[in-house]
PDB file of N, CA and C in Angstrom:
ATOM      1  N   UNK A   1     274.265 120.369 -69.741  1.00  0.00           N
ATOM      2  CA  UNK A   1     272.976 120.079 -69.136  1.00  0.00           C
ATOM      3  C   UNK A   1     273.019 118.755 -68.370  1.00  0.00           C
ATOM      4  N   UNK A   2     273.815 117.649 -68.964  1.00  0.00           N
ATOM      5  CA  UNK A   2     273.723 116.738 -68.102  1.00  0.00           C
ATOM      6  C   UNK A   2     274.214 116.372 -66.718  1.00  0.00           C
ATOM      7  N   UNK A   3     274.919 117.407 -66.830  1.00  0.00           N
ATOM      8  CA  UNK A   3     275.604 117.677 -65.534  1.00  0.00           C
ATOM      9  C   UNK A   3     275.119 118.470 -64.080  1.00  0.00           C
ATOM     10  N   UNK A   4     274.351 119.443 -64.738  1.00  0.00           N
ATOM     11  CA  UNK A   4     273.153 119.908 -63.952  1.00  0.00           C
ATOM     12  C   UNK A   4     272.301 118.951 -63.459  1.00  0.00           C
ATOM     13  N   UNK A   5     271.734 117.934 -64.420  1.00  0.00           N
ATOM     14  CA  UNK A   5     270.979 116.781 -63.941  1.00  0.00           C
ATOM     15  C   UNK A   5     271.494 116.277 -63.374  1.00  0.00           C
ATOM     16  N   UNK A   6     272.393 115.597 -63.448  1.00  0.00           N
ATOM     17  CA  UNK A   6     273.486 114.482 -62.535  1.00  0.00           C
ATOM     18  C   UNK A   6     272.992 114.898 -61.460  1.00  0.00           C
ATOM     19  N   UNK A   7     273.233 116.328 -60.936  1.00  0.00           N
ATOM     20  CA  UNK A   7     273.113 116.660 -59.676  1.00  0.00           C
ATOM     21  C   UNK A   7     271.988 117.257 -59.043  1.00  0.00           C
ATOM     22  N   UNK A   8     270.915 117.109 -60.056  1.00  0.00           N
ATOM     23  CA  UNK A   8     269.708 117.727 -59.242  1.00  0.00           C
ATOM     24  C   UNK A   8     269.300 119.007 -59.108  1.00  0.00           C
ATOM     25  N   UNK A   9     269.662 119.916 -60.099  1.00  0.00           N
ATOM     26  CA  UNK A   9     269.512 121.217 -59.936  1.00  0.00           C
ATOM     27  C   UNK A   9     269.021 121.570 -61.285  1.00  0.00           C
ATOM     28  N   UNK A  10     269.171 120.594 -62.536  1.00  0.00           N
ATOM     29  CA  UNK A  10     268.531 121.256 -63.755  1.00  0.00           C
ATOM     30  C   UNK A  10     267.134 121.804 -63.876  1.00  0.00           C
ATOM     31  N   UNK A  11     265.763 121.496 -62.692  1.00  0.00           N
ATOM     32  CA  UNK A  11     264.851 122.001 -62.506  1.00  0.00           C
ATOM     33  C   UNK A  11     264.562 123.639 -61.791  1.00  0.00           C
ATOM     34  N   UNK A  12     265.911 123.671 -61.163  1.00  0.00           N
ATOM     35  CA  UNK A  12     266.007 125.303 -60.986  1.00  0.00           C
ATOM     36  C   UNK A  12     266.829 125.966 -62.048  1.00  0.00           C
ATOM     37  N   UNK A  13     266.572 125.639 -63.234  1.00  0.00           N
ATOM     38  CA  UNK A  13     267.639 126.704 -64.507  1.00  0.00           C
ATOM     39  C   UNK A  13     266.320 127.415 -65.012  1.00  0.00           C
ATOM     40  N   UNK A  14     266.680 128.899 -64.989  1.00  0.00           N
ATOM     41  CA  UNK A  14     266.023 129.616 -65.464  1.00  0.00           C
ATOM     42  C   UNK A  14     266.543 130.066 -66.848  1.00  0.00           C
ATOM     43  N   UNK A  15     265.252 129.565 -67.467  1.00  0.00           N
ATOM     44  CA  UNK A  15     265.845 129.707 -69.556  1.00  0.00           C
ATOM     45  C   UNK A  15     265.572 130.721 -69.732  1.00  0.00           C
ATOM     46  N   UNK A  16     265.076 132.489 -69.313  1.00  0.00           N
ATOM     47  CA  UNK A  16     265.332 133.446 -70.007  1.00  0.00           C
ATOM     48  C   UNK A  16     266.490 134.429 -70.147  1.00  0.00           C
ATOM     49  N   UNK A  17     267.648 132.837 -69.621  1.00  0.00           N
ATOM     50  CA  UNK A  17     269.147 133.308 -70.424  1.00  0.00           C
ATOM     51  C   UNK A  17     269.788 132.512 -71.058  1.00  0.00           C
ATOM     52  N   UNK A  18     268.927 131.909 -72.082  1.00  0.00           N
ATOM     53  CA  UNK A  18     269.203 131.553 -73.124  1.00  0.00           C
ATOM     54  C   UNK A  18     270.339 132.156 -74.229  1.00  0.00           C
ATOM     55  N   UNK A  19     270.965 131.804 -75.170  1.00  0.00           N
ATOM     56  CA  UNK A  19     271.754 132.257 -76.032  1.00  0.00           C
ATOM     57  C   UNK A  19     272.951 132.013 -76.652  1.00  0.00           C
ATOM     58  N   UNK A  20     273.938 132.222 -76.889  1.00  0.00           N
ATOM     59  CA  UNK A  20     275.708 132.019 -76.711  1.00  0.00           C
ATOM     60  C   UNK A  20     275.921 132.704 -76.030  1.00  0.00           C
ATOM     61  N   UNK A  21     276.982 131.163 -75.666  1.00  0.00           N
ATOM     62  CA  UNK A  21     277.956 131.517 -74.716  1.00  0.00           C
ATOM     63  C   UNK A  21     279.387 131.582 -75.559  1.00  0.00           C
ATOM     64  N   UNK A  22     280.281 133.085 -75.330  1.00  0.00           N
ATOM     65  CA  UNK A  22     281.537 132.897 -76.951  1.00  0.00           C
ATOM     66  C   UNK A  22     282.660 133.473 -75.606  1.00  0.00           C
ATOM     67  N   UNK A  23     283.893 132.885 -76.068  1.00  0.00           N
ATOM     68  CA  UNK A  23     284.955 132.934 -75.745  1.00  0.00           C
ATOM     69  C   UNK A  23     285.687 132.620 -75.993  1.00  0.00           C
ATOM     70  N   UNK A  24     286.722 131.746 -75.580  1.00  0.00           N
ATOM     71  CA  UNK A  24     287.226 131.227 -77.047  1.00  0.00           C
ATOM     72  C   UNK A  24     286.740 130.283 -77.699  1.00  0.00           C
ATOM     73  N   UNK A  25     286.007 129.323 -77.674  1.00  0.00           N
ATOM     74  CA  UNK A  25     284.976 129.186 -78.544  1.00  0.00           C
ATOM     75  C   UNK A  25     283.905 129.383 -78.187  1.00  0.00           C
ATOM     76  N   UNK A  26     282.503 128.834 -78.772  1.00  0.00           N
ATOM     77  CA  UNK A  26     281.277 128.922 -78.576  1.00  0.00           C
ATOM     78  C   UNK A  26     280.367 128.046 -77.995  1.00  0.00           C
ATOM     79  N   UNK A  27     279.486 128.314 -77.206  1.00  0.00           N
ATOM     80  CA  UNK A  27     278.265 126.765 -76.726  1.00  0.00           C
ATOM     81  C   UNK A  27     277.154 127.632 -76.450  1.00  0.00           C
ATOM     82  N   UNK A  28     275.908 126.622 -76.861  1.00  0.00           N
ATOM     83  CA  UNK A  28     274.563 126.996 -76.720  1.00  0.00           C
ATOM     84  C   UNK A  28     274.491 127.535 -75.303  1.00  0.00           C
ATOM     85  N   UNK A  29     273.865 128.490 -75.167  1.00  0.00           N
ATOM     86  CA  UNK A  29     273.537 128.668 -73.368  1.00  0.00           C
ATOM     87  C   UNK A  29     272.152 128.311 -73.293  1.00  0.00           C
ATOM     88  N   UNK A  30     271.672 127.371 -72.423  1.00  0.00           N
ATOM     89  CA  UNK A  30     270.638 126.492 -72.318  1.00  0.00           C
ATOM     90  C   UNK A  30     270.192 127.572 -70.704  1.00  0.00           C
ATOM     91  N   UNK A  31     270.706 128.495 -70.084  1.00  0.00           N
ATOM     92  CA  UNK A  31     269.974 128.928 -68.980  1.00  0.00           C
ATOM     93  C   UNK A  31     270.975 129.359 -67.825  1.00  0.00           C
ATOM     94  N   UNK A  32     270.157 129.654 -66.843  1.00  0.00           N
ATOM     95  CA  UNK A  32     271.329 130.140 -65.833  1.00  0.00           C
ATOM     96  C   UNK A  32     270.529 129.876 -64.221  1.00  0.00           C
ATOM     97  N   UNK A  33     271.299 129.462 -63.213  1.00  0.00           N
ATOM     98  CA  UNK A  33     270.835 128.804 -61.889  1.00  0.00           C
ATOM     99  C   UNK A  33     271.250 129.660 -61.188  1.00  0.00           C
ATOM    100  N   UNK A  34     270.524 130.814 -60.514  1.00  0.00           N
ATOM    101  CA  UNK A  34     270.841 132.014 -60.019  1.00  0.00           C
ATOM    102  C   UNK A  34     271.756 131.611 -58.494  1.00  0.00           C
ATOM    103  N   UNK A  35     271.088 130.397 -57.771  1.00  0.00           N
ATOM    104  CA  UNK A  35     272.081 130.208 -56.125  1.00  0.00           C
ATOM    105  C   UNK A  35     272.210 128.464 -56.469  1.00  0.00           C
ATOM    106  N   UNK A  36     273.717 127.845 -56.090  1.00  0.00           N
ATOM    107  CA  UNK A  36     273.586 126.848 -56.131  1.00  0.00           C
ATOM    108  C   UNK A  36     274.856 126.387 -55.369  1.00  0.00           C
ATOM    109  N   UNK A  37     275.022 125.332 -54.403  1.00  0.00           N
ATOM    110  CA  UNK A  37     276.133 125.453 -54.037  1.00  0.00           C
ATOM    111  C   UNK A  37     277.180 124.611 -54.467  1.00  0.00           C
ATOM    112  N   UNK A  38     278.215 124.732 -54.374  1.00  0.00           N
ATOM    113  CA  UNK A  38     279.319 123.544 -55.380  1.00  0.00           C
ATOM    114  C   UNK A  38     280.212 123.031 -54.075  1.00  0.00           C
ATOM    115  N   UNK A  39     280.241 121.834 -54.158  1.00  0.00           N
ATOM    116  CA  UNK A  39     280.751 121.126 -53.390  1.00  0.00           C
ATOM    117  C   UNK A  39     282.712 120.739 -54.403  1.00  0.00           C
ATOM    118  N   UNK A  40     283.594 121.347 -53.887  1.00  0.00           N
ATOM    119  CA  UNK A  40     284.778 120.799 -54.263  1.00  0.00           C
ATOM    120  C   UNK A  40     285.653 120.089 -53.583  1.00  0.00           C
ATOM    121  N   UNK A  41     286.576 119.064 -54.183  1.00  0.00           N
ATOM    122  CA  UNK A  41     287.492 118.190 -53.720  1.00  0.00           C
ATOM    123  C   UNK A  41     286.700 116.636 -53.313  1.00  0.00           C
ATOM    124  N   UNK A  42     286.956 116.059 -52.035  1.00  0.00           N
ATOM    125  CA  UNK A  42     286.825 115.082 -51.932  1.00  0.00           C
ATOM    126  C   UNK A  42     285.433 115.297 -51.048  1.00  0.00           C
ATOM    127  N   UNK A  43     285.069 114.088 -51.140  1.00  0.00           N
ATOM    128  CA  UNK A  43     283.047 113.741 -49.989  1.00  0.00           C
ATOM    129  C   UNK A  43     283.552 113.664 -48.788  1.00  0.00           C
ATOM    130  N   UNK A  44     284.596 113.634 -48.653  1.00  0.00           N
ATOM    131  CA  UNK A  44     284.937 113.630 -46.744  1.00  0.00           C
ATOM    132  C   UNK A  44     284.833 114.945 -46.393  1.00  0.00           C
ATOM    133  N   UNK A  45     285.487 115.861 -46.790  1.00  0.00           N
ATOM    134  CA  UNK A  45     285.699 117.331 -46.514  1.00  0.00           C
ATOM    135  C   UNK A  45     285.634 118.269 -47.704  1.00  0.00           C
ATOM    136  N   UNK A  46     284.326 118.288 -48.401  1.00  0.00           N
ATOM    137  CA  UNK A  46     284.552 119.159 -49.477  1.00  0.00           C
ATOM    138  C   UNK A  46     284.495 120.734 -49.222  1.00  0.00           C
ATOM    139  N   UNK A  47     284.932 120.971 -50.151  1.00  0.00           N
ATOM    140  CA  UNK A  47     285.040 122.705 -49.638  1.00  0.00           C
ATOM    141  C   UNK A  47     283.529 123.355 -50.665  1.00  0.00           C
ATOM    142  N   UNK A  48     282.755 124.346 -50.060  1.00  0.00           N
ATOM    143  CA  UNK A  48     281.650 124.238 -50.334  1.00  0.00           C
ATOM    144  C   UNK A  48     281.518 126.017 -50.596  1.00  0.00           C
ATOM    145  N   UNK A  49     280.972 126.187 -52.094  1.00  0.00           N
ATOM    146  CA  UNK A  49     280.630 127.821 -52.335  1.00  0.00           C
ATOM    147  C   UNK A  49     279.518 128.157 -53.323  1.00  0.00           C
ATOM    148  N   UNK A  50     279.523 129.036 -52.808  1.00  0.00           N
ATOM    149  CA  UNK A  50     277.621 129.845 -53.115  1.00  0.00           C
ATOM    150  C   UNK A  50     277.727 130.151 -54.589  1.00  0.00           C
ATOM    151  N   UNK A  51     277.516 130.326 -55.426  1.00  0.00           N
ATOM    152  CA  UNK A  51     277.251 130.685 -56.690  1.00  0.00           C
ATOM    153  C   UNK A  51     276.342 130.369 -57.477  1.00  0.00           C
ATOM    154  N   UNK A  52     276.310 131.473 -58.750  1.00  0.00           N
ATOM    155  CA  UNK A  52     275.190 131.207 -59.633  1.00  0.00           C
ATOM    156  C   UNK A  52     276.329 130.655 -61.262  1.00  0.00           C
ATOM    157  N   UNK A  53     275.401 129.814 -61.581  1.00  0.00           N
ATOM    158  CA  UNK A  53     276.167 129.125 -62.729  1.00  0.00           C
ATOM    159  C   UNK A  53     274.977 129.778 -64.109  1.00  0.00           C
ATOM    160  N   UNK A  54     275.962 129.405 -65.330  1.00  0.00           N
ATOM    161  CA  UNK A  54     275.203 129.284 -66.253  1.00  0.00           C
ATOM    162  C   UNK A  54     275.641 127.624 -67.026  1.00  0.00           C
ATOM    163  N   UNK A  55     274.134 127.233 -67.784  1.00  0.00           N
ATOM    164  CA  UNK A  55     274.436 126.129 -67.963  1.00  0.00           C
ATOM    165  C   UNK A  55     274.524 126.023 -69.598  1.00  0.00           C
ATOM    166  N   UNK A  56     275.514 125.247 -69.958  1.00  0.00           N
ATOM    167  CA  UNK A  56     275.668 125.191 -71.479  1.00  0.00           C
ATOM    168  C   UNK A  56     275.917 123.800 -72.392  1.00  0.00           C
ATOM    169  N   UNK A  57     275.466 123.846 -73.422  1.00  0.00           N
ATOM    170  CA  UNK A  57     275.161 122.698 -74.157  1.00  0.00           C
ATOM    171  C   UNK A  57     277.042 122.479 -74.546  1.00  0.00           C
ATOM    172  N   UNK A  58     277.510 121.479 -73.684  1.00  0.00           N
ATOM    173  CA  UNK A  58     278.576 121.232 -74.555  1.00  0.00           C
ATOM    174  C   UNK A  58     279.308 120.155 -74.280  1.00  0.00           C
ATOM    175  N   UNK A  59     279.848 119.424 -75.387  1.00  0.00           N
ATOM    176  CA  UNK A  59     279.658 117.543 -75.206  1.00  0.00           C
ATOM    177  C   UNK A  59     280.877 117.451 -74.442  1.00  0.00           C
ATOM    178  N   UNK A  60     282.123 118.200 -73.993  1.00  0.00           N
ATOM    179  CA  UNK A  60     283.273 117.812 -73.694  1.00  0.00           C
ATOM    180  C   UNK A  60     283.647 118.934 -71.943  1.00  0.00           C
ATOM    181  N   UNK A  61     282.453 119.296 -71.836  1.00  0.00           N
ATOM    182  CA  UNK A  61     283.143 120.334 -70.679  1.00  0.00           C
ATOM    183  C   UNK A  61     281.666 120.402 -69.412  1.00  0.00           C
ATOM    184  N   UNK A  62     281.633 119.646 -68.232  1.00  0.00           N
ATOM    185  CA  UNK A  62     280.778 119.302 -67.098  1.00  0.00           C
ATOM    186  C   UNK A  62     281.090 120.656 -66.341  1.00  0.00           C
ATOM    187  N   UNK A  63     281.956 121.051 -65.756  1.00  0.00           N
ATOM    188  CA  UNK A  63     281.723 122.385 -65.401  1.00  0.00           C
ATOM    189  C   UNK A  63     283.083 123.310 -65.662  1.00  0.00           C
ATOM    190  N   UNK A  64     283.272 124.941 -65.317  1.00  0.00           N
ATOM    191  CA  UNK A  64     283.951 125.763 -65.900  1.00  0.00           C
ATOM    192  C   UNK A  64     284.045 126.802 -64.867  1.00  0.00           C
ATOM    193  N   UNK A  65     284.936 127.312 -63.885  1.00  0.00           N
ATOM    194  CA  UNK A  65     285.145 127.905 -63.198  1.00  0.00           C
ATOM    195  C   UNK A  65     285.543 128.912 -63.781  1.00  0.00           C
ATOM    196  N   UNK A  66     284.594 130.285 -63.504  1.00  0.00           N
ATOM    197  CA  UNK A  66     285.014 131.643 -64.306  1.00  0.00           C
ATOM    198  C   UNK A  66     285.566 132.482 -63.356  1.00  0.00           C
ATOM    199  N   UNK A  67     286.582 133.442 -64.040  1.00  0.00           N
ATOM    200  CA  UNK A  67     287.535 133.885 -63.084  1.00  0.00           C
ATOM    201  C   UNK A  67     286.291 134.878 -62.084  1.00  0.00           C
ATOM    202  N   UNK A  68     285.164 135.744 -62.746  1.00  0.00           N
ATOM    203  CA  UNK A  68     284.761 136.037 -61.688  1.00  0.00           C
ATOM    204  C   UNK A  68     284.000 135.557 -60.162  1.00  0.00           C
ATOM    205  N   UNK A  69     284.051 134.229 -60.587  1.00  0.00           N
ATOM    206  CA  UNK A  69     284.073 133.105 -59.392  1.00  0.00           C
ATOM    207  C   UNK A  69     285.130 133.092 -58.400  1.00  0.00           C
ATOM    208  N   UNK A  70     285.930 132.575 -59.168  1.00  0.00           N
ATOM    209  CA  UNK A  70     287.745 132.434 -58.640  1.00  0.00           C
ATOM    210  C   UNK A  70     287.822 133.760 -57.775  1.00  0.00           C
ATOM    211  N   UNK A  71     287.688 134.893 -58.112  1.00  0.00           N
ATOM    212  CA  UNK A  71     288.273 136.134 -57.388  1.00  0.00           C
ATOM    213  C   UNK A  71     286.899 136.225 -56.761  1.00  0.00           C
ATOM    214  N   UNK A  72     285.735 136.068 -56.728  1.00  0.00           N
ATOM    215  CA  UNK A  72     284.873 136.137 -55.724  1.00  0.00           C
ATOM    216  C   UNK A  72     284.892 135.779 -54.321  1.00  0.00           C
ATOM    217  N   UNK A  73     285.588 134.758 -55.050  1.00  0.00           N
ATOM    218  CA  UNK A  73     286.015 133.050 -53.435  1.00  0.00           C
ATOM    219  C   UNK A  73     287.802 133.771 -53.151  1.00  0.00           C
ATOM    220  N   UNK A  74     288.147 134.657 -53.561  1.00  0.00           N
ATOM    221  CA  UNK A  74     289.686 134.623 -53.488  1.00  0.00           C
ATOM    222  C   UNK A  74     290.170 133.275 -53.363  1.00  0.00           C
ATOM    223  N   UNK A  75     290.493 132.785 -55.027  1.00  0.00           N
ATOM    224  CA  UNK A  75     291.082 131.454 -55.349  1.00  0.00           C
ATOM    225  C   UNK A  75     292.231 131.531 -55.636  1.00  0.00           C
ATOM    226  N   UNK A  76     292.837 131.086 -55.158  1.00  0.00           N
ATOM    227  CA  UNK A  76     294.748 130.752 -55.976  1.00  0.00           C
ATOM    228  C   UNK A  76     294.442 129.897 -56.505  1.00  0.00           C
ATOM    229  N   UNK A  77     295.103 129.695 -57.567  1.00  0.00           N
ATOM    230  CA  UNK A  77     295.644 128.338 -58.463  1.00  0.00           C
ATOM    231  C   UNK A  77     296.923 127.939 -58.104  1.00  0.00           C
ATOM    232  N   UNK A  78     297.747 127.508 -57.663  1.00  0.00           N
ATOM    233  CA  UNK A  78     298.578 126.963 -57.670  1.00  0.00           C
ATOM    234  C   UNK A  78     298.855 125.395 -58.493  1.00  0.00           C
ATOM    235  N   UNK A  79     299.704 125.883 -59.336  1.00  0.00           N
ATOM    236  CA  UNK A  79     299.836 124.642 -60.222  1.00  0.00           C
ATOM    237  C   UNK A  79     301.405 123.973 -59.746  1.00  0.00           C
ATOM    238  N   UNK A  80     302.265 124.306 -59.171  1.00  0.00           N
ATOM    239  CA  UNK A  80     303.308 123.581 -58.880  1.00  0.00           C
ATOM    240  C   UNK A  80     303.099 122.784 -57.428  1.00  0.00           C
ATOM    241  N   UNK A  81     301.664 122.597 -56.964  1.00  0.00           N
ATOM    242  CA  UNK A  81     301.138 121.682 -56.005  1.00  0.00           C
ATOM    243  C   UNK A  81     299.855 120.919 -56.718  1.00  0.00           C
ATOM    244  N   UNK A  82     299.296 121.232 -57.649  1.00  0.00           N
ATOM    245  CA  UNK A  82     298.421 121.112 -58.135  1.00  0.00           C
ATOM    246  C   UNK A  82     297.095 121.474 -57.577  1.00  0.00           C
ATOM    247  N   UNK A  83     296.687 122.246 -56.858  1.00  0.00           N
ATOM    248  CA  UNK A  83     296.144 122.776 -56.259  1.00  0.00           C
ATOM    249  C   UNK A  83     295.025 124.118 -56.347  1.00  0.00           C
ATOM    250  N   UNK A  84     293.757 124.139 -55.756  1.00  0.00           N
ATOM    251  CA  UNK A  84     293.484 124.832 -55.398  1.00  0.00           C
ATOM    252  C   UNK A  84     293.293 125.879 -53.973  1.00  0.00           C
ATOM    253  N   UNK A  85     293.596 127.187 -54.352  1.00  0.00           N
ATOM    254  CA  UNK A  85     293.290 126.865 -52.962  1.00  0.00           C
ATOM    255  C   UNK A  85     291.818 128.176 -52.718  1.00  0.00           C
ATOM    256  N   UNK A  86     290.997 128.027 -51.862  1.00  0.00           N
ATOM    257  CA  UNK A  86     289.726 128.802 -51.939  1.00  0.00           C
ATOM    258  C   UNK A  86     289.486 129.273 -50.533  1.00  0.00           C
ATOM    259  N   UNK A  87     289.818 130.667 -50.339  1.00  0.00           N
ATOM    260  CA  UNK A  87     289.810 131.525 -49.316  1.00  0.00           C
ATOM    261  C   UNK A  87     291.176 132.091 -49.320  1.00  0.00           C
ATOM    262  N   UNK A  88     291.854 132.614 -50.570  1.00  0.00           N
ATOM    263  CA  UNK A  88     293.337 133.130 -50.524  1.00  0.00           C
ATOM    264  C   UNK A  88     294.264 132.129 -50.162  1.00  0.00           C
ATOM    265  N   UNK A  89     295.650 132.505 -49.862  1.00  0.00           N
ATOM    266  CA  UNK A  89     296.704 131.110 -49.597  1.00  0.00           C
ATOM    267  C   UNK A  89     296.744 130.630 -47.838  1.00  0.00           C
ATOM    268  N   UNK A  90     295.849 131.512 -47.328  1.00  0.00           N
ATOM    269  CA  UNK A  90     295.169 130.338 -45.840  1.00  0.00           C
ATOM    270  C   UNK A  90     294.221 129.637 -45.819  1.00  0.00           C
ATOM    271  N   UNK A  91     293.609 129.389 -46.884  1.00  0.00           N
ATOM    272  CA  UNK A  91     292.355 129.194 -47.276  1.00  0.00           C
ATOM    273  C   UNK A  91     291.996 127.347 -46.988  1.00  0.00           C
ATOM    274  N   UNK A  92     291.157 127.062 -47.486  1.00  0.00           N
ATOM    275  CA  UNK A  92     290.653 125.796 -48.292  1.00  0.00           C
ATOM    276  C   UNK A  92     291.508 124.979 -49.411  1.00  0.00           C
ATOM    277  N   UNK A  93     292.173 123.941 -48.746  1.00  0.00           N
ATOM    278  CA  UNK A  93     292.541 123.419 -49.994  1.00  0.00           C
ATOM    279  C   UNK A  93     292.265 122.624 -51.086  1.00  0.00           C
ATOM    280  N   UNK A  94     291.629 122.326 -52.375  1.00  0.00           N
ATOM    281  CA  UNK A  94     291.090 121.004 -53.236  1.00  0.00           C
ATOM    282  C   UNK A  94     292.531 120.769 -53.820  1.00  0.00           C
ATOM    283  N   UNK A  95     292.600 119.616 -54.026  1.00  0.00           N
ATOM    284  CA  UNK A  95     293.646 118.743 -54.975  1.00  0.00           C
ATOM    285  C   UNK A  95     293.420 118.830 -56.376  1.00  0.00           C
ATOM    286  N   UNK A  96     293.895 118.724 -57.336  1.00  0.00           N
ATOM    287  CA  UNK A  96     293.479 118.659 -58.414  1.00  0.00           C
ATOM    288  C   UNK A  96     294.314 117.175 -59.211  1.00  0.00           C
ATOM    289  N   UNK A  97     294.840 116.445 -58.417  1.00  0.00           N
ATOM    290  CA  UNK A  97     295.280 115.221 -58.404  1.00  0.00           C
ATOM    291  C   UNK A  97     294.473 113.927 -58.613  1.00  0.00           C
ATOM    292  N   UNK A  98     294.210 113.064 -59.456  1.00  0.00           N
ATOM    293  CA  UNK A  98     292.734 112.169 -59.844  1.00  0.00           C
ATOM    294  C   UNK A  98     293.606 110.482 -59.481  1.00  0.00           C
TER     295      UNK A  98
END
């Protein structure tokens, strides 16, 4: 949730999807933000996509890219660049380098 706030969107979470969230483990589901857009990589050139999130109570994890995201955006992972890449391998690139 605080992460939603951070950014200004916790006033559009709609709570009648409330519940658990289980996978491999578990977190409260505090709601779900049907359109929101996510800005990735760096503020100079972020790479920018449409989605609906759900938001969940949990002290160690700000956000969680689910694979039906990933294959929505046709995402590669590439981990021997560290990399994302978003629009298939011509795509958009984010770093995953800090």
């Amino acid at each position: 949730m605080a992460c939603a706030r951070q950014c200004g969107v916790d006033k559009l979470m709609d709570d009648r999807f409330r519940g658990v969230a289980e996978g491999v483990g578990s977190a409260r589901l505090l709601g779900r933000i049907h359109h929101v857009n996510i800005h990735l990589g760096t503020d100079v050139e972020p790479v920018v996509i449409a989605c609906a999130v759900s938001v969940i109570d949990h002290p160690n994890l700000q956000l969680l890219l689910g694979l039906d995201m990933l294959r929505r955006h046709r995402c590669v992972v590439d981990l021997d660049r560290d990399v994302l890449m978003v629009g298939g391998i011509s795509g958009s690139i984010v770093s995953f380098a800090t």
